[in-house]
PDB file of N, CA and C in Angstrom:
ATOM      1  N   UNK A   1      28.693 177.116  62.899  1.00  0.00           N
ATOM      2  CA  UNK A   1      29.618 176.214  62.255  1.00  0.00           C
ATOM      3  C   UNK A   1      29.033 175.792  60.902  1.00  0.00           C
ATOM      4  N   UNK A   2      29.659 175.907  59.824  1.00  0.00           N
ATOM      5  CA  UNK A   2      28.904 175.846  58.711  1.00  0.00           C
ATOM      6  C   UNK A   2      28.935 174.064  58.440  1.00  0.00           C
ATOM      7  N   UNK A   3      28.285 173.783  57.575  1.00  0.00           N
ATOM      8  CA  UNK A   3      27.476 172.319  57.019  1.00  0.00           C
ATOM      9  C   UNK A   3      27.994 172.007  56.086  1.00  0.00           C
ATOM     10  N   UNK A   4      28.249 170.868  55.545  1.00  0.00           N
ATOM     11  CA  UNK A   4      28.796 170.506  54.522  1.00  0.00           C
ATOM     12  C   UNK A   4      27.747 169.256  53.883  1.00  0.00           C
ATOM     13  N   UNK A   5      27.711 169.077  52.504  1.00  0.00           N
ATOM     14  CA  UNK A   5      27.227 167.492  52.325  1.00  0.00           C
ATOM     15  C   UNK A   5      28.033 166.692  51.586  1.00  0.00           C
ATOM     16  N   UNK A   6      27.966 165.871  51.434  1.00  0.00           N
ATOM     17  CA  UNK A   6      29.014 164.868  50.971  1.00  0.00           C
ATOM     18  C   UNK A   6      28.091 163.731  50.073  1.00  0.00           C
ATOM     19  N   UNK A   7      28.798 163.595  49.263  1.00  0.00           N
ATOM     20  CA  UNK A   7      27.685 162.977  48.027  1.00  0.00           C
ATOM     21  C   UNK A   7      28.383 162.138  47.881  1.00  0.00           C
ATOM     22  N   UNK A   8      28.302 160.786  47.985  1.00  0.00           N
ATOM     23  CA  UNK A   8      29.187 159.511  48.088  1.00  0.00           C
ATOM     24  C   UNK A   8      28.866 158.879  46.588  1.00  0.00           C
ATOM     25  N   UNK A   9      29.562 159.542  45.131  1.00  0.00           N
ATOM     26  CA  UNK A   9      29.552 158.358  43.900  1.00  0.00           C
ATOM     27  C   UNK A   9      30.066 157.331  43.551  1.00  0.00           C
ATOM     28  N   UNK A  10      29.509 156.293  43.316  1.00  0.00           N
ATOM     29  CA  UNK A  10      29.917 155.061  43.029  1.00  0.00           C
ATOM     30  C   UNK A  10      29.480 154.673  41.662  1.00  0.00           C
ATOM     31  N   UNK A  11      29.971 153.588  40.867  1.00  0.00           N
ATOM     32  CA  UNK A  11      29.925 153.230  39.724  1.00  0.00           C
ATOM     33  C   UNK A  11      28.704 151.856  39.763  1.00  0.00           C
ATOM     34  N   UNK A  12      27.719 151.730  39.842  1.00  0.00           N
ATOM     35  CA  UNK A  12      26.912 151.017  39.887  1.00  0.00           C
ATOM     36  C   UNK A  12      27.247 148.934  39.419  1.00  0.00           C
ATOM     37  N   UNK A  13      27.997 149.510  38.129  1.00  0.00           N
ATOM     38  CA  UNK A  13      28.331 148.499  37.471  1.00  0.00           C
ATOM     39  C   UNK A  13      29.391 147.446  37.669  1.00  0.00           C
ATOM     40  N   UNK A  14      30.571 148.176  38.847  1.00  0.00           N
ATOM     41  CA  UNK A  14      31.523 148.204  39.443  1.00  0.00           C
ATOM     42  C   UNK A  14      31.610 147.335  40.953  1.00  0.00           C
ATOM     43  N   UNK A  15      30.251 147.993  41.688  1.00  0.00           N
ATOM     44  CA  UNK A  15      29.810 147.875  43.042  1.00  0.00           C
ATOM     45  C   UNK A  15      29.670 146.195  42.838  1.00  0.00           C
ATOM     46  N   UNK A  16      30.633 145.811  44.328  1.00  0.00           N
ATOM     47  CA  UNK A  16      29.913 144.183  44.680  1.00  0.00           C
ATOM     48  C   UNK A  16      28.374 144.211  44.524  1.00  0.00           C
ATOM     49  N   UNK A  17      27.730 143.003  43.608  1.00  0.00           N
ATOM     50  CA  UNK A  17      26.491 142.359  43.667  1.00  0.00           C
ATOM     51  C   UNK A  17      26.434 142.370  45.209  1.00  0.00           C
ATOM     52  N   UNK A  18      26.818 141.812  45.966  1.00  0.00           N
ATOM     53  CA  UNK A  18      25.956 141.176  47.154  1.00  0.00           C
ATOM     54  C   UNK A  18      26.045 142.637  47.984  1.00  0.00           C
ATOM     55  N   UNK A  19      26.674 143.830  47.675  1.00  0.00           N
ATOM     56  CA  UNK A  19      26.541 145.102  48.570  1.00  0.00           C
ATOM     57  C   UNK A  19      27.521 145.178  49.432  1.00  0.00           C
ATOM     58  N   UNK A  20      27.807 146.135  50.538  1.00  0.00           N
ATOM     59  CA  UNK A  20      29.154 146.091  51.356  1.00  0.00           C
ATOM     60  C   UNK A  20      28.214 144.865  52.202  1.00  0.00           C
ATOM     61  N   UNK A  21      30.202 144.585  52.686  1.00  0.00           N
ATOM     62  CA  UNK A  21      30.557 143.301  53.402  1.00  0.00           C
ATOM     63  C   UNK A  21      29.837 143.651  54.949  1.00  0.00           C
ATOM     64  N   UNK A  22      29.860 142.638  55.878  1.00  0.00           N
ATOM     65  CA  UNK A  22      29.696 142.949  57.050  1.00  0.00           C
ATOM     66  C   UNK A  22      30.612 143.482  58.000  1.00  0.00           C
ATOM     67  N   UNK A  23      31.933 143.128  57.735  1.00  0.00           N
ATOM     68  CA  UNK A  23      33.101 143.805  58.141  1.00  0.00           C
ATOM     69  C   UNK A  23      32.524 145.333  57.672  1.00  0.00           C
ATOM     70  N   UNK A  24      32.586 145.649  56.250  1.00  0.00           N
ATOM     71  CA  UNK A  24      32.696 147.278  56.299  1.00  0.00           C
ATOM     72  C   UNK A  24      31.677 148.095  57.018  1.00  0.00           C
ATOM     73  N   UNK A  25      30.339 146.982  56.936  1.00  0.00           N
ATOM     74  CA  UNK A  25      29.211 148.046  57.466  1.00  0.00           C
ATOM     75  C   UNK A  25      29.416 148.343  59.258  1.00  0.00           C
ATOM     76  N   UNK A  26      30.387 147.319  59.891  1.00  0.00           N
ATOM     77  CA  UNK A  26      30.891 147.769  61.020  1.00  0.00           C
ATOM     78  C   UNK A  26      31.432 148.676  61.720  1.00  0.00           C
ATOM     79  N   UNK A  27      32.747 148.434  60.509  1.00  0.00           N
ATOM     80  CA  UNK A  27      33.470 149.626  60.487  1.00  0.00           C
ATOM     81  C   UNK A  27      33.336 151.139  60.371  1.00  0.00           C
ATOM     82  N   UNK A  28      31.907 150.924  59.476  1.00  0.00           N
ATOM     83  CA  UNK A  28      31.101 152.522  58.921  1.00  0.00           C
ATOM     84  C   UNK A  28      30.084 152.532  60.282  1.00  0.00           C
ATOM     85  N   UNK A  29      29.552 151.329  60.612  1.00  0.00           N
ATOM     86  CA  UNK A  29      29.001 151.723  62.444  1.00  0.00           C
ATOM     87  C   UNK A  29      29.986 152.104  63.236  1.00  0.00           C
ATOM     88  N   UNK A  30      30.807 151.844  64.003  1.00  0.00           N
ATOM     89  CA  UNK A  30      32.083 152.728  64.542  1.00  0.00           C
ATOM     90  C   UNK A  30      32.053 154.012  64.158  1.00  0.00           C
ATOM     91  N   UNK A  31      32.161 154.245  63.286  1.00  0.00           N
ATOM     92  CA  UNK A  31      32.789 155.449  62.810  1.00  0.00           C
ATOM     93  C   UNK A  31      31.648 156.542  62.186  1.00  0.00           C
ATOM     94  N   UNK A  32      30.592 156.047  62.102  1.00  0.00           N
ATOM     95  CA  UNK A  32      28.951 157.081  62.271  1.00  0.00           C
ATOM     96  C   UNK A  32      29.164 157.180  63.543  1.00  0.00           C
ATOM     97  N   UNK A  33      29.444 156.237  64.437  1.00  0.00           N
ATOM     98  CA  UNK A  33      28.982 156.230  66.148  1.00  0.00           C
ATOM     99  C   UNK A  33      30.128 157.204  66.370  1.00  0.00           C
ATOM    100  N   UNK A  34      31.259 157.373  66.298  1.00  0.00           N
ATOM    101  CA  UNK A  34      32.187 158.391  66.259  1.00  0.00           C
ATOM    102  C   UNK A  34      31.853 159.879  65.940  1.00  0.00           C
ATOM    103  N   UNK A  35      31.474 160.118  64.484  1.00  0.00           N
ATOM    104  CA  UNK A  35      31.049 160.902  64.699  1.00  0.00           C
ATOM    105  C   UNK A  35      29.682 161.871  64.922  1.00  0.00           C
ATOM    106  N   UNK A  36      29.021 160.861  65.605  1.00  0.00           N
ATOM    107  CA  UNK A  36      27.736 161.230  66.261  1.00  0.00           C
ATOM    108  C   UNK A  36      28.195 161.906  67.677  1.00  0.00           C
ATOM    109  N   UNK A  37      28.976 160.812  68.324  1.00  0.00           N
ATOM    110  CA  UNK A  37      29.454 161.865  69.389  1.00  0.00           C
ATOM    111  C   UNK A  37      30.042 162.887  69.648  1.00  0.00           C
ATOM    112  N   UNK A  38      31.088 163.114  68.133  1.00  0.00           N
ATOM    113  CA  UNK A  38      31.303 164.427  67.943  1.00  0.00           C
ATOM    114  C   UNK A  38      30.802 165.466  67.928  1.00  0.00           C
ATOM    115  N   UNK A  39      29.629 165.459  67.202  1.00  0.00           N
ATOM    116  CA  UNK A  39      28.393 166.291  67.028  1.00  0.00           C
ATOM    117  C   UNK A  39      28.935 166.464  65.595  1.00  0.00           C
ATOM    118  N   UNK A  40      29.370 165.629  64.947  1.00  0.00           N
ATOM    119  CA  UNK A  40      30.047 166.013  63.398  1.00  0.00           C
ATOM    120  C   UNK A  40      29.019 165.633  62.740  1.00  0.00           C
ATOM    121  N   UNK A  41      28.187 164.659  62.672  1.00  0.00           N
ATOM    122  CA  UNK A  41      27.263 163.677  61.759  1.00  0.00           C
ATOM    123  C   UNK A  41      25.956 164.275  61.939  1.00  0.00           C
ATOM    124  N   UNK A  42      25.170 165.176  61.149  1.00  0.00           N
ATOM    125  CA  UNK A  42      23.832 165.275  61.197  1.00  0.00           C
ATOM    126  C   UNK A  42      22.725 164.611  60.442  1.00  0.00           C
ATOM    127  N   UNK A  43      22.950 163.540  59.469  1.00  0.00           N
ATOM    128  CA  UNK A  43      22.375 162.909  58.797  1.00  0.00           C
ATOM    129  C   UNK A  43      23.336 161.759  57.820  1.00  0.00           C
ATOM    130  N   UNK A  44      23.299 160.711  57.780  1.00  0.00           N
ATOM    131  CA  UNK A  44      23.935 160.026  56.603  1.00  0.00           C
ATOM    132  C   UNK A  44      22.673 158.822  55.873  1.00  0.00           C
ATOM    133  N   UNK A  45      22.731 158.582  55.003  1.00  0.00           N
ATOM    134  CA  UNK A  45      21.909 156.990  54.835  1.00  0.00           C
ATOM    135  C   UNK A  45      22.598 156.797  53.211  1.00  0.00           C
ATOM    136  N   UNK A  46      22.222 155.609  52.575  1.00  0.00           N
ATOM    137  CA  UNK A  46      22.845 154.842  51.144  1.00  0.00           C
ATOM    138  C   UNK A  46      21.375 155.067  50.515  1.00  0.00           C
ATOM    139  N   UNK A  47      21.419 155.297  49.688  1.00  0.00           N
ATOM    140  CA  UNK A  47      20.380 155.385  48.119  1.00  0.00           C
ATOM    141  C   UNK A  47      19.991 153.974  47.702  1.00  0.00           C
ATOM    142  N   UNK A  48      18.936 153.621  47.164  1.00  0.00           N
ATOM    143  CA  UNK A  48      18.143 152.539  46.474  1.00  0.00           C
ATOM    144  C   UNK A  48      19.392 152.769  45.296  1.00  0.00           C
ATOM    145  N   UNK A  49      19.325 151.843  44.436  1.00  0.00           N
ATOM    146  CA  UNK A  49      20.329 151.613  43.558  1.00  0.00           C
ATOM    147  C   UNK A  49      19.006 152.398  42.285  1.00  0.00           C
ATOM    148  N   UNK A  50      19.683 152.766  41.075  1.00  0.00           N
ATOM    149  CA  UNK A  50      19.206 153.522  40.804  1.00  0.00           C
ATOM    150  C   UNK A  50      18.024 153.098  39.425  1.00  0.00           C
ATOM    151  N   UNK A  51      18.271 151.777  39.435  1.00  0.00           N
ATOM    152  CA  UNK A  51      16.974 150.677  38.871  1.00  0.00           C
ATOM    153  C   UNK A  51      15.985 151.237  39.846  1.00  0.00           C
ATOM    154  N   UNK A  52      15.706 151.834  40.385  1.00  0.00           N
ATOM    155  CA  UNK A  52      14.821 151.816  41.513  1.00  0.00           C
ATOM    156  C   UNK A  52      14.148 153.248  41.585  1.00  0.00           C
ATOM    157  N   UNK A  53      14.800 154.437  41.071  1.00  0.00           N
ATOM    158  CA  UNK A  53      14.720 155.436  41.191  1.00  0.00           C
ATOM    159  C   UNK A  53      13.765 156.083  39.514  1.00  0.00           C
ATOM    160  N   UNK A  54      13.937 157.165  39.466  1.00  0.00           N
ATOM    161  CA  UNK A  54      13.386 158.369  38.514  1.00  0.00           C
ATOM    162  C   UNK A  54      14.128 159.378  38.497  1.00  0.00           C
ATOM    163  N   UNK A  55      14.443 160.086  37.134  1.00  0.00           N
ATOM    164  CA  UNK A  55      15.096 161.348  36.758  1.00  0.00           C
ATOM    165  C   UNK A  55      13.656 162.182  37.004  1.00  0.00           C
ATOM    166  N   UNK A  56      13.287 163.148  37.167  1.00  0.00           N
ATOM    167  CA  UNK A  56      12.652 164.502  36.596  1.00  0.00           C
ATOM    168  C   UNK A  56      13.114 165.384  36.225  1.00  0.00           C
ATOM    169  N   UNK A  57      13.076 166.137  34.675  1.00  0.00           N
ATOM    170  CA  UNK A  57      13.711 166.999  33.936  1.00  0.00           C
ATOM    171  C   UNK A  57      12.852 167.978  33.441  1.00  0.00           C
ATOM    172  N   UNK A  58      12.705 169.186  33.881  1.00  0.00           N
ATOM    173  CA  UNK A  58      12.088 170.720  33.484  1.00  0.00           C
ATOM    174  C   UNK A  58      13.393 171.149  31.825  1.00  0.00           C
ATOM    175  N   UNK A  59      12.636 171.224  31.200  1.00  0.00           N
ATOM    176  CA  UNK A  59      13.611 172.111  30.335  1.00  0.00           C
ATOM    177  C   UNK A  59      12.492 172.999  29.082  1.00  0.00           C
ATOM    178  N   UNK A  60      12.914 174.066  29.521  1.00  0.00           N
ATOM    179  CA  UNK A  60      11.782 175.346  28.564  1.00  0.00           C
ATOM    180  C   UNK A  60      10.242 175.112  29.007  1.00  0.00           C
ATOM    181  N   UNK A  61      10.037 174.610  29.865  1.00  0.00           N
ATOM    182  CA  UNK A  61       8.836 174.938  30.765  1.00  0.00           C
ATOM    183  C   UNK A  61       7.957 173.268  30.651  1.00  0.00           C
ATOM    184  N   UNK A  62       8.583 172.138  29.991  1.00  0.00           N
ATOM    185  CA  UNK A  62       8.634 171.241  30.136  1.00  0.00           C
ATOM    186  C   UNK A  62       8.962 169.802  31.032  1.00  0.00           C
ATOM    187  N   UNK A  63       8.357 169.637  31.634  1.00  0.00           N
ATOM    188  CA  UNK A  63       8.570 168.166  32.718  1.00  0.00           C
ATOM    189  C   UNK A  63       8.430 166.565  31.991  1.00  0.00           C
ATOM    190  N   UNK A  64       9.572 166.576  32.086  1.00  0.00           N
ATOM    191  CA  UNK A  64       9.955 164.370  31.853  1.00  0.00           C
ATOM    192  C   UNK A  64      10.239 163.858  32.878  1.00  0.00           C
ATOM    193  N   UNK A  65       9.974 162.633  33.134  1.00  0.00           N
ATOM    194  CA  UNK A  65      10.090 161.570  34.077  1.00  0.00           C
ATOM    195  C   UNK A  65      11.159 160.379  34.035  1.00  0.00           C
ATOM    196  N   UNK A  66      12.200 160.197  33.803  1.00  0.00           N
ATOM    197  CA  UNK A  66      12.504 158.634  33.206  1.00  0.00           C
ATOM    198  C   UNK A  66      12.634 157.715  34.286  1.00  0.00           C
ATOM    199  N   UNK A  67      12.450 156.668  34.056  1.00  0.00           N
ATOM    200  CA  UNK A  67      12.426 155.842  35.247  1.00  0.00           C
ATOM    201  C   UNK A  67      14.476 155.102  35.062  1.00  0.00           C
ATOM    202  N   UNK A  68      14.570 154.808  36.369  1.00  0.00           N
ATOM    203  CA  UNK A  68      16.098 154.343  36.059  1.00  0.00           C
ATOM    204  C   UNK A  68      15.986 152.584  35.882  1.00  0.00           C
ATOM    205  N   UNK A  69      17.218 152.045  35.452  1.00  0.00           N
ATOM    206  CA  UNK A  69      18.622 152.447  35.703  1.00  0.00           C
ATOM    207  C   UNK A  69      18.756 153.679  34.728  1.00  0.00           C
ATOM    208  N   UNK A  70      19.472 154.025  34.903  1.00  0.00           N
ATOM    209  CA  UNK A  70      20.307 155.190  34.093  1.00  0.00           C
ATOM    210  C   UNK A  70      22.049 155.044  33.410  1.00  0.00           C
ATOM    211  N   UNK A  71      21.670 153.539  32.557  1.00  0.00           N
ATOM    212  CA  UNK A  71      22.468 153.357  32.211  1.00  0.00           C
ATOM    213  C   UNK A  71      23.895 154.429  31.302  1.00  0.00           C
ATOM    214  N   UNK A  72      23.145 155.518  30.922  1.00  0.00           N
ATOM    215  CA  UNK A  72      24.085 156.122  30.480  1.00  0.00           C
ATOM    216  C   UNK A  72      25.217 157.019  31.476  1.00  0.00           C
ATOM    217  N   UNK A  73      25.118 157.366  32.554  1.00  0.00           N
ATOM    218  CA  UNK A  73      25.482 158.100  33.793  1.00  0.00           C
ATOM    219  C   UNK A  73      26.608 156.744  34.199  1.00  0.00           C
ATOM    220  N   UNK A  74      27.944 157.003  34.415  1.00  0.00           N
ATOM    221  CA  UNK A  74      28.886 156.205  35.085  1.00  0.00           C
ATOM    222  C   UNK A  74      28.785 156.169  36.323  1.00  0.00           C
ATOM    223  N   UNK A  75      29.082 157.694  37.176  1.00  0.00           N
ATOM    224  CA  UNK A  75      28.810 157.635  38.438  1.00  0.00           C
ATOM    225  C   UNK A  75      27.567 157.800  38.913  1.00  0.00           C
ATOM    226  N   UNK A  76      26.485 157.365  40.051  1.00  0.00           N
ATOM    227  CA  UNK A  76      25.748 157.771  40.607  1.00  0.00           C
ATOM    228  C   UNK A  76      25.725 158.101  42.298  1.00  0.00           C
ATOM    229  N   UNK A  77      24.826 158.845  42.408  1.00  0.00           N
ATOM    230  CA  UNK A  77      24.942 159.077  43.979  1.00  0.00           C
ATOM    231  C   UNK A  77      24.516 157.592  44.841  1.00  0.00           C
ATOM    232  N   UNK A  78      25.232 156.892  45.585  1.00  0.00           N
ATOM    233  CA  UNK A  78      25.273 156.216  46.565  1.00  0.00           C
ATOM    234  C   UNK A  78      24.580 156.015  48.298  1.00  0.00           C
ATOM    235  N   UNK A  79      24.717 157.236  48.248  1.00  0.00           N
ATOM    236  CA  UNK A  79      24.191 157.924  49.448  1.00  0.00           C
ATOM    237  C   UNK A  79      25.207 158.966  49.661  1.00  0.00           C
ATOM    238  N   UNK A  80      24.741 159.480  50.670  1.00  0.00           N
ATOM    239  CA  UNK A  80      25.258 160.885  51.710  1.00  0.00           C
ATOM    240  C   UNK A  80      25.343 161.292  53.180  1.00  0.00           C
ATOM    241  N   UNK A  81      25.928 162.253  53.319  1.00  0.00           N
ATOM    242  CA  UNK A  81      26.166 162.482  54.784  1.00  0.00           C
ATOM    243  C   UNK A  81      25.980 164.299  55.129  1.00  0.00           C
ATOM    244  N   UNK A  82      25.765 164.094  55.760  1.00  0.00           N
ATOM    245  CA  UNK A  82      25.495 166.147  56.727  1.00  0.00           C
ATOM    246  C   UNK A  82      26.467 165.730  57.799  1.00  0.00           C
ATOM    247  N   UNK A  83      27.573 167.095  57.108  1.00  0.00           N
ATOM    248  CA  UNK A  83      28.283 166.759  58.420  1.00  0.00           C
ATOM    249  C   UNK A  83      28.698 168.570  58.901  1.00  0.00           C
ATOM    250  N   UNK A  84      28.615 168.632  60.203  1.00  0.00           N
ATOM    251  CA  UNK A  84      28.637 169.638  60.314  1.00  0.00           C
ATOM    252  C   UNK A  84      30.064 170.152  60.890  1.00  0.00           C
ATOM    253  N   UNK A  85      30.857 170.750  60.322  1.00  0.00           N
ATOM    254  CA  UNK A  85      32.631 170.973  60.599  1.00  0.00           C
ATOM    255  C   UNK A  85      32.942 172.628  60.851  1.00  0.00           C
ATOM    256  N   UNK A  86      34.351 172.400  61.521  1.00  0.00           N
ATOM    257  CA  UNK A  86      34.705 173.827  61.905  1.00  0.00           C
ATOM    258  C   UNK A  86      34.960 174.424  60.192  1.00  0.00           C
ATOM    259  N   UNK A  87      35.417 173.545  59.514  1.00  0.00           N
ATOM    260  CA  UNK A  87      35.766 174.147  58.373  1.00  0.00           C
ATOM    261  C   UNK A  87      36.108 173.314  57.185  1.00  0.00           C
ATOM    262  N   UNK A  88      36.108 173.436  55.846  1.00  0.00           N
ATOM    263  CA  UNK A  88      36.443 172.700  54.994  1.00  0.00           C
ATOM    264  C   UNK A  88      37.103 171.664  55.240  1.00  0.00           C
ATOM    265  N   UNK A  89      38.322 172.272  55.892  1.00  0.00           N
ATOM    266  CA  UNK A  89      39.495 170.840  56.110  1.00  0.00           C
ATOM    267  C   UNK A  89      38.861 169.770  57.061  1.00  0.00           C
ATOM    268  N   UNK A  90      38.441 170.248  58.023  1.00  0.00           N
ATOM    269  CA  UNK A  90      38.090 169.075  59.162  1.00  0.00           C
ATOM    270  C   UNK A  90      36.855 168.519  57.981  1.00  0.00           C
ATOM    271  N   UNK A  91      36.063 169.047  57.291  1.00  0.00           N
ATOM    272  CA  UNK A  91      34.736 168.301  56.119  1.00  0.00           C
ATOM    273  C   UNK A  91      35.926 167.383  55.606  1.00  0.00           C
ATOM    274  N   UNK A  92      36.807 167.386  54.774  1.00  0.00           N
ATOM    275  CA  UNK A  92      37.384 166.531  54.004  1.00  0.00           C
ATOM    276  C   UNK A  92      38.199 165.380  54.873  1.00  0.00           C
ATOM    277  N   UNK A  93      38.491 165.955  56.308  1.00  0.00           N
ATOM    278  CA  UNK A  93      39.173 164.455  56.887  1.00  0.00           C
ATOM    279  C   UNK A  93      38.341 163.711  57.043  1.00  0.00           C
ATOM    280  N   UNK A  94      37.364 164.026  57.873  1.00  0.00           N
ATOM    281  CA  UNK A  94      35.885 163.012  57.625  1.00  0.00           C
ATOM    282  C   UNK A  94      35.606 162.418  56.832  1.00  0.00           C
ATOM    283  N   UNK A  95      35.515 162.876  55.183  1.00  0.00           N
ATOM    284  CA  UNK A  95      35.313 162.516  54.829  1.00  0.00           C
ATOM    285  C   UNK A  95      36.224 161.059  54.276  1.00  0.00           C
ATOM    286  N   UNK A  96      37.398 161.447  53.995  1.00  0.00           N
ATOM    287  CA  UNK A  96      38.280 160.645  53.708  1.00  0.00           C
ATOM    288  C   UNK A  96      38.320 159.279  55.138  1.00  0.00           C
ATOM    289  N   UNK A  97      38.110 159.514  56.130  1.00  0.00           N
ATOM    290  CA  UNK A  97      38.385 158.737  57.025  1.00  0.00           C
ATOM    291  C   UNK A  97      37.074 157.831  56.640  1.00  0.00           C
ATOM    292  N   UNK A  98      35.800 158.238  56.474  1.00  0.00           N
ATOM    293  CA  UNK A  98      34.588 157.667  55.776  1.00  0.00           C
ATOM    294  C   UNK A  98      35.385 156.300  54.417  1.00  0.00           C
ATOM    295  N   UNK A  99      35.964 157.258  53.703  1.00  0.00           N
ATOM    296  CA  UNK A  99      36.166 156.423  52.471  1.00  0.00           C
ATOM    297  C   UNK A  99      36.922 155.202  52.640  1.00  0.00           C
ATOM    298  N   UNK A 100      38.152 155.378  53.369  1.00  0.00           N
ATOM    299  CA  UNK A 100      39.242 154.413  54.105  1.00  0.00           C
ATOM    300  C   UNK A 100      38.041 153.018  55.034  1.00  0.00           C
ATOM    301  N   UNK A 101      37.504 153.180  55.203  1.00  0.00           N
ATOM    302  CA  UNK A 101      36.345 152.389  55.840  1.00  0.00           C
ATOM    303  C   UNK A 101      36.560 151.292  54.741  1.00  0.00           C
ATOM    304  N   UNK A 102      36.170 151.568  53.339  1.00  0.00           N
ATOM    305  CA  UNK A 102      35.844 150.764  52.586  1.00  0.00           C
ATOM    306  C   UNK A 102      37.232 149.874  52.122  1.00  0.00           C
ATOM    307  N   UNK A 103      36.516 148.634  51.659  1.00  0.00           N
ATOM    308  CA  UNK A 103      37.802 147.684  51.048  1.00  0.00           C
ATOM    309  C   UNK A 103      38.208 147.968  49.967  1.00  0.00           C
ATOM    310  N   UNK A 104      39.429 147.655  49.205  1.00  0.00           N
ATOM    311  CA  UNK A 104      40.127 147.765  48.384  1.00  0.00           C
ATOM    312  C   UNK A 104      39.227 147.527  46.868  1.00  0.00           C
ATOM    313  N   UNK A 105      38.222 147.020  46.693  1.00  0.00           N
ATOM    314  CA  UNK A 105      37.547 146.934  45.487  1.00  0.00           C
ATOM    315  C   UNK A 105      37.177 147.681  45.202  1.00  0.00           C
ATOM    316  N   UNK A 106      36.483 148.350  46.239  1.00  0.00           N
ATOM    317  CA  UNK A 106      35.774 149.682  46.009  1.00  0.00           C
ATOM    318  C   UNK A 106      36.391 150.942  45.143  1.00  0.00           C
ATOM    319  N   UNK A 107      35.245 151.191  44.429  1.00  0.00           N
ATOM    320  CA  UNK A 107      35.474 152.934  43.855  1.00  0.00           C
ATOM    321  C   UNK A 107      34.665 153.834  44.235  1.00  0.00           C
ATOM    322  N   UNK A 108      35.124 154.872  44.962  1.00  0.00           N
ATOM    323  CA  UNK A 108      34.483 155.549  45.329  1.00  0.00           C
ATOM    324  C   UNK A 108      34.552 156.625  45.089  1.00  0.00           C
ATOM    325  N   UNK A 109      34.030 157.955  44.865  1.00  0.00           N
ATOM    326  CA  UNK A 109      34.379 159.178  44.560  1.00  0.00           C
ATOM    327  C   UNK A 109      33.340 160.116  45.807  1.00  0.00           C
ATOM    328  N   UNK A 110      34.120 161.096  46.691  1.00  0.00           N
ATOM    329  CA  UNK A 110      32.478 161.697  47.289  1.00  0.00           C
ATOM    330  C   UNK A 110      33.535 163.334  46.949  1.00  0.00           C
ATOM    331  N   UNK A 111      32.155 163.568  47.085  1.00  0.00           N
ATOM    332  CA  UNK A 111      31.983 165.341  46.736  1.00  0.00           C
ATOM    333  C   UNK A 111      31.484 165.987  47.342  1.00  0.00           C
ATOM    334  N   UNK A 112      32.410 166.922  48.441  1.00  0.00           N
ATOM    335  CA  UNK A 112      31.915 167.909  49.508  1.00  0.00           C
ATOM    336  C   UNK A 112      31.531 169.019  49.133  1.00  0.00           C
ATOM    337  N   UNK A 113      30.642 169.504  49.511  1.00  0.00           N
ATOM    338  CA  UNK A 113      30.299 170.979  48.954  1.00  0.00           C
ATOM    339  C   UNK A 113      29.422 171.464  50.647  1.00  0.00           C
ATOM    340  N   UNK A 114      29.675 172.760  50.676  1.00  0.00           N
ATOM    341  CA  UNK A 114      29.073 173.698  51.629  1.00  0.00           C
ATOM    342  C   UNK A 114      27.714 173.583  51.163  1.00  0.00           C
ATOM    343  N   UNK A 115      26.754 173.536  52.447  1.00  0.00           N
ATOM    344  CA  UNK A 115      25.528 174.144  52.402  1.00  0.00           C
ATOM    345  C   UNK A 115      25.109 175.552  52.524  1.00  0.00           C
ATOM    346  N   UNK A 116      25.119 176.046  51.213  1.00  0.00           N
ATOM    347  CA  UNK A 116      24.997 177.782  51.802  1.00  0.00           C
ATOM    348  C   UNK A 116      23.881 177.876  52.853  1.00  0.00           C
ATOM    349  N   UNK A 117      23.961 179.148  53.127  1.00  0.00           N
ATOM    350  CA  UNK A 117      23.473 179.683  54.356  1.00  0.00           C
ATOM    351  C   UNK A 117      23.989 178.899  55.774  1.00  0.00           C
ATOM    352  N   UNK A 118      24.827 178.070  55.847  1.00  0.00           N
ATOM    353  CA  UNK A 118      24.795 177.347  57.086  1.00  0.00           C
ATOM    354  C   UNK A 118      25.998 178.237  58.013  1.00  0.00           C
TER     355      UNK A 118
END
């Protein structure tokens, strides 16, 4: 059954200060716990915000470091999920059923892509 990952972007600048509500992180427990029993969910977790993080950039045999925020970048990765599906379509209901979790403030953008070889 092939793998999918799902790259959950959010707008940093956008995102509630105080982080999701306790209602949503419920709702996203339910519904990890859902599909754990599916056998759909092989990994998910949320990203350090990206004050927190580092770029590394190779270019012409060269390595840079920058430390974040990364104010110039609108979207960043949020976190992610491994989900493992019969096929594209069942990857994208998941996913969407994932997104619907969240409240109405939210912006969210996620981006499924196949794991080759899976």
């Amino acid at each position: 059954m092939p793998r999918y990952l799902t790259m959950i972007r959010i707008d940093e600048r956008n995102a509630p200060a105080e982080g999701p509500s306790e209602e949503l992180m419920q709702r996203m427990g339910v519904l990890i716990e859902e599909m754990t029993k599916a056998g759909v969910l092989l990994d998910t977790a949320g990203l350090t915000p990206t004050a927190q993080g580092k770029r590394v950039h190779y270019d012409k045999g060269e390595i840079t470091v920058t430390d974040g925020p990364f104010t110039e970048t609108k979207e960043v990765i949020g976190g992610y999920a491994v989900i493992q599906a019969k096929d594209e379509a069942e990857a994208l209901e998941w996913t969407k059923r994932f997104l619907k979790v969240h409240e109405d403030h939210w912006t969210i953008t996620s981006e499924v892509r196949e794991i080759v070889g899976s």
